[in-house]
PDB file of N, CA and C in Angstrom:
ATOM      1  N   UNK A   1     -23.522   9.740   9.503  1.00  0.00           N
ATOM      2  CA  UNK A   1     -23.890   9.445   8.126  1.00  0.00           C
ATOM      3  C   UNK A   1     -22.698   8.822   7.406  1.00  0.00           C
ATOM      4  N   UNK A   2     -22.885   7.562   6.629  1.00  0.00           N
ATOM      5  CA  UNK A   2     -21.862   6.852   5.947  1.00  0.00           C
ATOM      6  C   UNK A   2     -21.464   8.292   4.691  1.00  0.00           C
ATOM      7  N   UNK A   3     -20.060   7.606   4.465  1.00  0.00           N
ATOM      8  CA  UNK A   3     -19.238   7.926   3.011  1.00  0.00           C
ATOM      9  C   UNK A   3     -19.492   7.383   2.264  1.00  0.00           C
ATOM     10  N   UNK A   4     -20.247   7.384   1.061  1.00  0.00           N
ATOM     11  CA  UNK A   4     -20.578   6.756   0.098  1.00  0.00           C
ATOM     12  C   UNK A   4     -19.205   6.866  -0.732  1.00  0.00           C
ATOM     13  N   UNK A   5     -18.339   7.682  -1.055  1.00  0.00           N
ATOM     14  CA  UNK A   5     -17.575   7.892  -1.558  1.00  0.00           C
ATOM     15  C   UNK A   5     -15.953   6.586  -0.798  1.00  0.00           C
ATOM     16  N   UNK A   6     -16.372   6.163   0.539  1.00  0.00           N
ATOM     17  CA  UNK A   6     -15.143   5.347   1.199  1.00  0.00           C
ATOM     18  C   UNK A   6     -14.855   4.556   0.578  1.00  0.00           C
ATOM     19  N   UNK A   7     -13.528   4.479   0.481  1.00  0.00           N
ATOM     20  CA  UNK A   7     -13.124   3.167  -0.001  1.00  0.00           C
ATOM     21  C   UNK A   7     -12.148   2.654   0.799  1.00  0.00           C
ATOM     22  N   UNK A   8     -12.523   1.197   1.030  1.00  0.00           N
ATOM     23  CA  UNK A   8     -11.839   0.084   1.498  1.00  0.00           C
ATOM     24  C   UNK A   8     -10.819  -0.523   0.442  1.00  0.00           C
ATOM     25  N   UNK A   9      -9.549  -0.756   0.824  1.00  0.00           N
ATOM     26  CA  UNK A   9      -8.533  -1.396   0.309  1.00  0.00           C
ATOM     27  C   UNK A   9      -7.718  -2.517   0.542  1.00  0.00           C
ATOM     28  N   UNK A  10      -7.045  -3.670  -0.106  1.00  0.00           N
ATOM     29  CA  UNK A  10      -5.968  -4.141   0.829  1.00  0.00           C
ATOM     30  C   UNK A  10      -5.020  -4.690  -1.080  1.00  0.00           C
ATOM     31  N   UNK A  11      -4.037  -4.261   0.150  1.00  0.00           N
ATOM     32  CA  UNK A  11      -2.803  -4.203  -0.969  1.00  0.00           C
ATOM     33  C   UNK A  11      -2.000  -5.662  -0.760  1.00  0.00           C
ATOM     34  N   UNK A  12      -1.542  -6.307  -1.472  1.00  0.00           N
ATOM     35  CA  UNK A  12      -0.588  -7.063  -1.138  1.00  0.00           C
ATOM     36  C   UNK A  12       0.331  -7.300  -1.965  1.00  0.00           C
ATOM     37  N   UNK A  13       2.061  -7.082  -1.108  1.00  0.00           N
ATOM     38  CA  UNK A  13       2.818  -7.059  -1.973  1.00  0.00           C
ATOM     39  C   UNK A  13       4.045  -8.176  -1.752  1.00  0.00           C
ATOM     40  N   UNK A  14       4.474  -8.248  -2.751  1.00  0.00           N
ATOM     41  CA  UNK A  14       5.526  -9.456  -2.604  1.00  0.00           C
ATOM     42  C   UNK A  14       7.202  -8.853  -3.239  1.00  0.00           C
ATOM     43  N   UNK A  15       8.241  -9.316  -2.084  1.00  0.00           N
ATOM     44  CA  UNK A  15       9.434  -8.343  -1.897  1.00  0.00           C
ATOM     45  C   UNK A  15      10.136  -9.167  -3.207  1.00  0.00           C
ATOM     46  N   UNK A  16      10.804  -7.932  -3.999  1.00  0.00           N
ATOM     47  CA  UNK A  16      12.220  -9.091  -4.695  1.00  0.00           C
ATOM     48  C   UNK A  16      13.034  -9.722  -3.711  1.00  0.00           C
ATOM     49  N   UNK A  17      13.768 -11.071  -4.560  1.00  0.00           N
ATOM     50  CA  UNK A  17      14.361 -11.700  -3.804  1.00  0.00           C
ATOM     51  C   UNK A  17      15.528 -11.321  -2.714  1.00  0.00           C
ATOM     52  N   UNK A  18      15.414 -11.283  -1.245  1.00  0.00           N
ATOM     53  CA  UNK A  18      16.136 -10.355  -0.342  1.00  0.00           C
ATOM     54  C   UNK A  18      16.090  -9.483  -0.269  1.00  0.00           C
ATOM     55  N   UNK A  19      15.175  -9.013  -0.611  1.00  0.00           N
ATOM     56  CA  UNK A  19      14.534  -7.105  -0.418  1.00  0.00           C
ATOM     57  C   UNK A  19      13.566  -6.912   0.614  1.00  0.00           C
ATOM     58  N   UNK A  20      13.177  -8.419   1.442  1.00  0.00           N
ATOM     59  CA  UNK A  20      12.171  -8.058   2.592  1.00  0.00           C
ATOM     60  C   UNK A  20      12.312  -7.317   3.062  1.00  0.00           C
ATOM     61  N   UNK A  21      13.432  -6.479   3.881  1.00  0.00           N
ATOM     62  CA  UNK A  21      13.253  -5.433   4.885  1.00  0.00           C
ATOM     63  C   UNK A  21      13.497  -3.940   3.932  1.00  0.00           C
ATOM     64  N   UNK A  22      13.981  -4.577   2.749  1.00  0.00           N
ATOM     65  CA  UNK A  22      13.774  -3.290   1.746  1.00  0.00           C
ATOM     66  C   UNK A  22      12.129  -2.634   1.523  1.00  0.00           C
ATOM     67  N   UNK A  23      11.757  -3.695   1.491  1.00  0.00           N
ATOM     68  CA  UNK A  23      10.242  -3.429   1.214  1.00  0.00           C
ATOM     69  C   UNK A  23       9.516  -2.995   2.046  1.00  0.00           C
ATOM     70  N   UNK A  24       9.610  -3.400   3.529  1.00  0.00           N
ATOM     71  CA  UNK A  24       9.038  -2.544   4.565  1.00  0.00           C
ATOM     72  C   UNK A  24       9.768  -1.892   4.835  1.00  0.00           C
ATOM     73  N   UNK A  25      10.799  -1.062   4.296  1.00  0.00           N
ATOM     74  CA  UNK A  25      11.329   0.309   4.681  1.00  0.00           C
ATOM     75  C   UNK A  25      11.100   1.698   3.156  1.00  0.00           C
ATOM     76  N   UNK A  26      10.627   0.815   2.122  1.00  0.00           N
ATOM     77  CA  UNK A  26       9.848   1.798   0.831  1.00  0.00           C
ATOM     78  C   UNK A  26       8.737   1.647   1.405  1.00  0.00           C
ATOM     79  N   UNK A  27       7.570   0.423   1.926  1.00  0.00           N
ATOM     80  CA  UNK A  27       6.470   1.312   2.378  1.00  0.00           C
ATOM     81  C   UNK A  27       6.191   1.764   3.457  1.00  0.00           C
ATOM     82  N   UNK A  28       7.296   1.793   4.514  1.00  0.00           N
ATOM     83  CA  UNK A  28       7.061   3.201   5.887  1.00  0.00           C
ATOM     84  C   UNK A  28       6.990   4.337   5.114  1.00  0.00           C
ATOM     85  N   UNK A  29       7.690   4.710   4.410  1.00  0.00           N
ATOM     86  CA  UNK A  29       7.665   5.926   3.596  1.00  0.00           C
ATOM     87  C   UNK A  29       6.689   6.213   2.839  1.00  0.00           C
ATOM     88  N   UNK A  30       6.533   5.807   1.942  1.00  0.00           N
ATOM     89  CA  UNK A  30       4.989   5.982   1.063  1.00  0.00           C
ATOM     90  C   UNK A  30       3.758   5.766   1.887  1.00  0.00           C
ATOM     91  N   UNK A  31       3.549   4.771   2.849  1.00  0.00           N
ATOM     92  CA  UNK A  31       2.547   5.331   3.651  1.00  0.00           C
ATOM     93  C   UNK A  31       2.692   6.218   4.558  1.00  0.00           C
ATOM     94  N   UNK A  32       3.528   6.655   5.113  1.00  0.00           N
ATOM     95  CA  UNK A  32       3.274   7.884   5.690  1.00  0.00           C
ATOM     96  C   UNK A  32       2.897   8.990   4.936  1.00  0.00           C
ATOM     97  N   UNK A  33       2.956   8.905   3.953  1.00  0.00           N
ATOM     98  CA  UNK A  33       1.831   9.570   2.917  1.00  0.00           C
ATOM     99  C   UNK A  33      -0.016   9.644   2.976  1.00  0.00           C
ATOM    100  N   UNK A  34      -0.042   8.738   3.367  1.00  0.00           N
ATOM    101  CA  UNK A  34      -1.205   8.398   3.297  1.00  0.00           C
ATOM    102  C   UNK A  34      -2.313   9.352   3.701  1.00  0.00           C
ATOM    103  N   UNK A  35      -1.863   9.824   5.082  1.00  0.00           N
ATOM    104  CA  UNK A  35      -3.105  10.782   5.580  1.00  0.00           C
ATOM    105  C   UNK A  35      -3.225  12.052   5.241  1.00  0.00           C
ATOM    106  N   UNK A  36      -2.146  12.991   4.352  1.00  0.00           N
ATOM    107  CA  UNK A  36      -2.204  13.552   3.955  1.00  0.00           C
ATOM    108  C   UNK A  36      -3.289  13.669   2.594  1.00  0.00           C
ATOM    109  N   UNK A  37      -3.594  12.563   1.974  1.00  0.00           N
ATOM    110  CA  UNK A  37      -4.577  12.419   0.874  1.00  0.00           C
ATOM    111  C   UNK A  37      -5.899  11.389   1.240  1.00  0.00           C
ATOM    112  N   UNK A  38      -6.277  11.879   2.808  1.00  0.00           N
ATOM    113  CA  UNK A  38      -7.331  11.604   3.280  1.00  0.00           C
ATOM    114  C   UNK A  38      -7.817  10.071   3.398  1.00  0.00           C
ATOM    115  N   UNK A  39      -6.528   9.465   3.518  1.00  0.00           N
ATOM    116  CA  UNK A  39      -6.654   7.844   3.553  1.00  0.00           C
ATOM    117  C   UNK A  39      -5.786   7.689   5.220  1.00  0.00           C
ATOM    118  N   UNK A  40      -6.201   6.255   5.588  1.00  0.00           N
ATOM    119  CA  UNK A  40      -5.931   5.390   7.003  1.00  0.00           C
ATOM    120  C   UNK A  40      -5.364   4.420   6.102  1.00  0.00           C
ATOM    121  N   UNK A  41      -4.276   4.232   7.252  1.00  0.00           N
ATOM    122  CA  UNK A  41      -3.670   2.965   7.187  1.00  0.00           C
ATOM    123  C   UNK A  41      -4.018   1.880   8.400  1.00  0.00           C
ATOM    124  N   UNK A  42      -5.225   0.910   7.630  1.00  0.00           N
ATOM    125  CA  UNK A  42      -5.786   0.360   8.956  1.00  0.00           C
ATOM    126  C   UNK A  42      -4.992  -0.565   9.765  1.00  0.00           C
ATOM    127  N   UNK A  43      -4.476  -1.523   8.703  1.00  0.00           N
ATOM    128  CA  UNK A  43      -3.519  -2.368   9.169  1.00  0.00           C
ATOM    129  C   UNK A  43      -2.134  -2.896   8.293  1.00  0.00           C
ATOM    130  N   UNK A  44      -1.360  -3.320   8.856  1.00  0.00           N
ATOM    131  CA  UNK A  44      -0.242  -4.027   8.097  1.00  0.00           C
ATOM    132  C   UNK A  44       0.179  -5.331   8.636  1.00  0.00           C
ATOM    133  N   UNK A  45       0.635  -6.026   8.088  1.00  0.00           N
ATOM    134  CA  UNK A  45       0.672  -7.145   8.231  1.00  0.00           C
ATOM    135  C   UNK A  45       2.097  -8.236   7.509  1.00  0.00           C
ATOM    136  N   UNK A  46       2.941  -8.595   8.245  1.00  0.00           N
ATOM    137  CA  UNK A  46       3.907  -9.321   7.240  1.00  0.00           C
ATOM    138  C   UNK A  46       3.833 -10.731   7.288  1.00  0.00           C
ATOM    139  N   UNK A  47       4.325 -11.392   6.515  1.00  0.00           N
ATOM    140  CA  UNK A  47       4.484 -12.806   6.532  1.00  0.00           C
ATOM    141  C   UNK A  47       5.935 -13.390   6.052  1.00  0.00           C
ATOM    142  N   UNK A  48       6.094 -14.871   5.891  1.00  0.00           N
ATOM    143  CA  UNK A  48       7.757 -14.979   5.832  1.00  0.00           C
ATOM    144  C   UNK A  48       7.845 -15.287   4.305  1.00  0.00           C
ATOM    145  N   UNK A  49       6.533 -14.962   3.049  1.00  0.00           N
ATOM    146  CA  UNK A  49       6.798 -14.769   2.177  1.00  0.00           C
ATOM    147  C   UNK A  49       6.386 -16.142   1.152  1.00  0.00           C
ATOM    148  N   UNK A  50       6.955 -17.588   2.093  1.00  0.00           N
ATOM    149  CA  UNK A  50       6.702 -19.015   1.857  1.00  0.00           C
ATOM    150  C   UNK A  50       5.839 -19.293   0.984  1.00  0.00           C
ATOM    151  N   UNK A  51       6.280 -20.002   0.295  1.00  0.00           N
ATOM    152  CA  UNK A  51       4.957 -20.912  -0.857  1.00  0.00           C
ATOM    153  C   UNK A  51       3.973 -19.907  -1.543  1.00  0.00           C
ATOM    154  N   UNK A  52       4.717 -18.686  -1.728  1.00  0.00           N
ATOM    155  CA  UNK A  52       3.945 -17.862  -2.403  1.00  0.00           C
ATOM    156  C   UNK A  52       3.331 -16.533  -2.262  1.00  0.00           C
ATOM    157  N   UNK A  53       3.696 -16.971  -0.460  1.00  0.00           N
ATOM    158  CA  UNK A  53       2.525 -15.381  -0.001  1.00  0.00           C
ATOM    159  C   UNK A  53       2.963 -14.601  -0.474  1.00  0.00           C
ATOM    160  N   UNK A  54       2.340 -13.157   0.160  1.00  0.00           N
ATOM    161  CA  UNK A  54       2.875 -12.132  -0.195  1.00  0.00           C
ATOM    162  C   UNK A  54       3.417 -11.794   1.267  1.00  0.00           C
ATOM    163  N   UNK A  55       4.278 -10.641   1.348  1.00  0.00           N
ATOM    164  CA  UNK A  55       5.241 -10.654   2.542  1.00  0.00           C
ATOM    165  C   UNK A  55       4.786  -9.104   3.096  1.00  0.00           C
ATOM    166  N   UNK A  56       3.883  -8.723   2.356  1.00  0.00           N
ATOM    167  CA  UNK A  56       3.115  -7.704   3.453  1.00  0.00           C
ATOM    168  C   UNK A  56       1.295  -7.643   2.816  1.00  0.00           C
ATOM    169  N   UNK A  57       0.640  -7.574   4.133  1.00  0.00           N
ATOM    170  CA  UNK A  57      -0.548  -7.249   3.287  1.00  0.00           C
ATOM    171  C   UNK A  57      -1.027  -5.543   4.117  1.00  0.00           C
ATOM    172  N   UNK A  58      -1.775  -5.392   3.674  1.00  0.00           N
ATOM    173  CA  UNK A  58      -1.982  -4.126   3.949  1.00  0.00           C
ATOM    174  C   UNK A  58      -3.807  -4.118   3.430  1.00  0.00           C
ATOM    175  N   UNK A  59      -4.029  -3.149   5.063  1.00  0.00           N
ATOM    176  CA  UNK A  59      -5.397  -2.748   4.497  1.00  0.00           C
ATOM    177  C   UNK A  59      -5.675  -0.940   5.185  1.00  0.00           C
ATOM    178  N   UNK A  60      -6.481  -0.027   4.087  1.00  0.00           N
ATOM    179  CA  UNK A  60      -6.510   1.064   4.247  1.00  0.00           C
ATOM    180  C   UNK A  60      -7.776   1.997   3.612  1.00  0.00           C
ATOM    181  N   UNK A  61      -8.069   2.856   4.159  1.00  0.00           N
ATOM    182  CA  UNK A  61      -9.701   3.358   3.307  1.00  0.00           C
ATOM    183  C   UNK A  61      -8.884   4.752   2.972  1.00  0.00           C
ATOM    184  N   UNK A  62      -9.711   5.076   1.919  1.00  0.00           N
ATOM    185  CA  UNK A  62      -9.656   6.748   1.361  1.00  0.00           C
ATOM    186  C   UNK A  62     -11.359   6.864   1.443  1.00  0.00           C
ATOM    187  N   UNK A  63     -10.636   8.569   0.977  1.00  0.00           N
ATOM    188  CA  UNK A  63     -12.263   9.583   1.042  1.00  0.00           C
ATOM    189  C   UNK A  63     -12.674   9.129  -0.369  1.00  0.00           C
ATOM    190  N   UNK A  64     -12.428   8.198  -1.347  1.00  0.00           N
ATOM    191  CA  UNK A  64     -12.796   8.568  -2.642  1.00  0.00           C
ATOM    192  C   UNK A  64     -11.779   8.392  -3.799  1.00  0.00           C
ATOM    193  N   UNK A  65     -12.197   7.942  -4.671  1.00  0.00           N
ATOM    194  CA  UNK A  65     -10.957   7.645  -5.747  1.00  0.00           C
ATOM    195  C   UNK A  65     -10.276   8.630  -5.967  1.00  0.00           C
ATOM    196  N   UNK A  66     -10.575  10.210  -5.673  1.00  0.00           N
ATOM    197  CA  UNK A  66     -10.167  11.183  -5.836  1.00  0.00           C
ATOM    198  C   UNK A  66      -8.557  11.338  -5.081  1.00  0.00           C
ATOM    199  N   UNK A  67      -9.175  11.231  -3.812  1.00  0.00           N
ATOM    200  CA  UNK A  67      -8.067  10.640  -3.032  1.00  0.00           C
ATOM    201  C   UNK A  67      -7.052   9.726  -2.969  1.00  0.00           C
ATOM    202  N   UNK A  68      -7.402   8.693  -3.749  1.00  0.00           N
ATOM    203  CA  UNK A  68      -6.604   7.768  -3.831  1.00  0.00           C
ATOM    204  C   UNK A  68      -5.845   8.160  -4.998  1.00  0.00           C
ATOM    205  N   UNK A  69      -6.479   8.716  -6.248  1.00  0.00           N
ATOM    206  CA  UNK A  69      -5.565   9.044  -6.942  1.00  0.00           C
ATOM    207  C   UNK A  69      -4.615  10.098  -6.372  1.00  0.00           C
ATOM    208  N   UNK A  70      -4.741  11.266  -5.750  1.00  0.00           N
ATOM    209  CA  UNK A  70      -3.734  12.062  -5.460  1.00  0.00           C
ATOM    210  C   UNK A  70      -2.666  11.009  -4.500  1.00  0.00           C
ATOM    211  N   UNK A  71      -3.162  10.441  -4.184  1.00  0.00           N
ATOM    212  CA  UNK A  71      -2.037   9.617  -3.260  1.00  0.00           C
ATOM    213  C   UNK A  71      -0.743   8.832  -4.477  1.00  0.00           C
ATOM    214  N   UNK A  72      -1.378   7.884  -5.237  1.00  0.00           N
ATOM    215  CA  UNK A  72      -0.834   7.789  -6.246  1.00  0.00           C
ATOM    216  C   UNK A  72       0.227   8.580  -7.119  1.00  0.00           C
ATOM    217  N   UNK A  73      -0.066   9.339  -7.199  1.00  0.00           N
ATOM    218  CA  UNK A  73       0.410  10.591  -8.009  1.00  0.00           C
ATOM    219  C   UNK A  73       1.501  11.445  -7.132  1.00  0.00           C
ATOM    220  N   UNK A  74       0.956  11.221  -5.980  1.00  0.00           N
ATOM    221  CA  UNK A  74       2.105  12.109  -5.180  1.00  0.00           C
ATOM    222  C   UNK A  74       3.517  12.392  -5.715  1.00  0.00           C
ATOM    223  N   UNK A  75       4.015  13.575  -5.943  1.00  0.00           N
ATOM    224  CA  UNK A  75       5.270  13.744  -6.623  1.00  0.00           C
ATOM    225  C   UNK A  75       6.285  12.928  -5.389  1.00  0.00           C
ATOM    226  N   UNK A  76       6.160  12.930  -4.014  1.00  0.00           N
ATOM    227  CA  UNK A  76       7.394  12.430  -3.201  1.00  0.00           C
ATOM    228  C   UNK A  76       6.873  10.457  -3.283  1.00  0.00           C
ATOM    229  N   UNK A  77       6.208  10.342  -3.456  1.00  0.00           N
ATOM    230  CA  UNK A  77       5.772   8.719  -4.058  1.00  0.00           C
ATOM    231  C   UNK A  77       6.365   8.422  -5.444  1.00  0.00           C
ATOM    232  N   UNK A  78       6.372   9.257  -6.325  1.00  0.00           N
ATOM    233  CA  UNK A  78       6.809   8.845  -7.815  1.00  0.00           C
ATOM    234  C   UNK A  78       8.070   9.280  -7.826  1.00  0.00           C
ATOM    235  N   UNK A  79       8.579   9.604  -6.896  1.00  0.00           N
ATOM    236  CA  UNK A  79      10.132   9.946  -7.150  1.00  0.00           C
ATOM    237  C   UNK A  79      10.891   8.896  -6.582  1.00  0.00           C
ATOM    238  N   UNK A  80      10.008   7.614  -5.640  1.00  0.00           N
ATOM    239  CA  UNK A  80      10.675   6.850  -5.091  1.00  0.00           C
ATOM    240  C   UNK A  80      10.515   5.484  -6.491  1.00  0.00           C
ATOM    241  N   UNK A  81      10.042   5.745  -7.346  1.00  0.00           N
ATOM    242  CA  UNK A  81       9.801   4.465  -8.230  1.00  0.00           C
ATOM    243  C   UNK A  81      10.956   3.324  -8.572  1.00  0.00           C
ATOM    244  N   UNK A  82      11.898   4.030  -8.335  1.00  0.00           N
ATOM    245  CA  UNK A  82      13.595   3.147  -8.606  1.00  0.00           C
ATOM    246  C   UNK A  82      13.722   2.224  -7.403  1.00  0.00           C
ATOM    247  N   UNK A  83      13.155   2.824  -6.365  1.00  0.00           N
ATOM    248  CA  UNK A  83      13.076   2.186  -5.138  1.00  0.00           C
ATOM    249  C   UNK A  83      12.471   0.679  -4.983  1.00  0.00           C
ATOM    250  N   UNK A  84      11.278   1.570  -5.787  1.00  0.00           N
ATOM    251  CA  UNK A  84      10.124   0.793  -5.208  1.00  0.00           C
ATOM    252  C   UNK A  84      10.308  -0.511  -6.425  1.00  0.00           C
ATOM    253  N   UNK A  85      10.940  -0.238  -7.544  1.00  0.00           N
ATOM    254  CA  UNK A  85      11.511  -1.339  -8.535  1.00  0.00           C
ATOM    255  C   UNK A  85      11.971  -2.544  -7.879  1.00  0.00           C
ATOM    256  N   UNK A  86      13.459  -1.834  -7.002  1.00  0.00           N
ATOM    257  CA  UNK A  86      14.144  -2.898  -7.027  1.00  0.00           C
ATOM    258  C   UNK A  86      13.904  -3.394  -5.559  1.00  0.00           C
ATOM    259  N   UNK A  87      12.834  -2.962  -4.945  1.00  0.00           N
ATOM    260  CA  UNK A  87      12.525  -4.163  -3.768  1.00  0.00           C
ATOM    261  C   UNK A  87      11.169  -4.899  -3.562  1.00  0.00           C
ATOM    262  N   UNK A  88      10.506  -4.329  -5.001  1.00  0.00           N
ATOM    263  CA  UNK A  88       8.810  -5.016  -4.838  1.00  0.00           C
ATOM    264  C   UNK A  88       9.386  -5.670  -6.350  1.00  0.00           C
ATOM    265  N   UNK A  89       8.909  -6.692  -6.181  1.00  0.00           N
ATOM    266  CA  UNK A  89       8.288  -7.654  -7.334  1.00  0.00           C
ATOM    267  C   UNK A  89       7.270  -7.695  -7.906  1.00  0.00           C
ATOM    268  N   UNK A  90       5.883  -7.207  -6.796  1.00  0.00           N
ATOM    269  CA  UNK A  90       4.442  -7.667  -7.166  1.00  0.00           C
ATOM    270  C   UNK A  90       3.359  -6.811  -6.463  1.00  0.00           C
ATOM    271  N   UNK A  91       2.600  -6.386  -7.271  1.00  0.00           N
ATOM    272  CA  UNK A  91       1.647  -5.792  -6.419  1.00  0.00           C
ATOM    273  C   UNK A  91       0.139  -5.861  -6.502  1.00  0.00           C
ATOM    274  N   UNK A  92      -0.711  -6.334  -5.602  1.00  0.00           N
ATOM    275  CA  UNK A  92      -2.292  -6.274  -6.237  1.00  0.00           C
ATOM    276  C   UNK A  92      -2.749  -5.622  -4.949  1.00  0.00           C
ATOM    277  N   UNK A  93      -3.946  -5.159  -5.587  1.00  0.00           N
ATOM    278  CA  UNK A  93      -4.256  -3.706  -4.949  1.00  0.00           C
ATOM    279  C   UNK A  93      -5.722  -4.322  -5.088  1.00  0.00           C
ATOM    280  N   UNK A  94      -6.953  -4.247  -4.507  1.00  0.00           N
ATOM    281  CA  UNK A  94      -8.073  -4.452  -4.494  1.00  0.00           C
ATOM    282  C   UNK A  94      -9.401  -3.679  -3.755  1.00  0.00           C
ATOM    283  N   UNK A  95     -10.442  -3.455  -3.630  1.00  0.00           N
ATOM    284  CA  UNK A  95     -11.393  -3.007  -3.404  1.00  0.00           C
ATOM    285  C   UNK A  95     -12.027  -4.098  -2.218  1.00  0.00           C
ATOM    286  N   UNK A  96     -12.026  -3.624  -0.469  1.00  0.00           N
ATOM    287  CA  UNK A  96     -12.993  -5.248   0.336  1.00  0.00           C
ATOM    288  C   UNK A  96     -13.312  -4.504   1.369  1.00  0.00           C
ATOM    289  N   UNK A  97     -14.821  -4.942   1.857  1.00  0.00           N
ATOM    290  CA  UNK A  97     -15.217  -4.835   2.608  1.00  0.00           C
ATOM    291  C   UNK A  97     -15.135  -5.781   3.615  1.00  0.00           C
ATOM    292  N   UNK A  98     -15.238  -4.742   4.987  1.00  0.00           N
ATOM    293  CA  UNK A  98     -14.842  -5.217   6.109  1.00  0.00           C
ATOM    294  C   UNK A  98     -16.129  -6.014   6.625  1.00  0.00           C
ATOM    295  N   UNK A  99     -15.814  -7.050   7.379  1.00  0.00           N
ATOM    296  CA  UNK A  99     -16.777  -7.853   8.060  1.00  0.00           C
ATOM    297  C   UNK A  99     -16.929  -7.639   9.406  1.00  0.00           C
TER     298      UNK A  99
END
């Protein structure tokens, strides 16, 4: 029986300038969070950033916004925010279904 409650995600973020490997080393950490608040990390994905991209994309489901908010909120996630300042620039976060 489906989750009506699942949610599909994909994040994509873009590093400050020379913070690429900064940025995939704040989100090894914060996603390893992840399954603890009933979310997968389906995939990750980097790029070299060029003409705009973003330099990681990311896709991941939770049980429920419920979930996703506790993930959010996580006190060991919000304590990294200084972190996560000075090596992300950009972040969009979206709602997609898989094909």
């Amino acid at each position: 029986m489906a989750n009506h409650d699942e949610m599909l995600l994909c994040c994509l973020l873009w590093a400050q300038p020379g913070q690429e490997a900064g940025l995939t080393v704040y989100e090894d950490k914060v996603l390893a969070l992840v399954p603890e608040h009933g979310g997968t990390v389906l995939q990750r994905a980097a790029s070299d950033g060029a003409d705009g991209r973003p330099h990681e994309v990311q896709l991941y489901r939770f049980a429920g916004q419920q979930k996703l908010d506790g993930f959010l909120a996580d006190p060991r996630r919000t304590a990294l925010t200084a972190e996560r300042d000075r090596v992300v620039a950009r972040t969009e976060l979206f709602p997609v279904d898989l094909l």
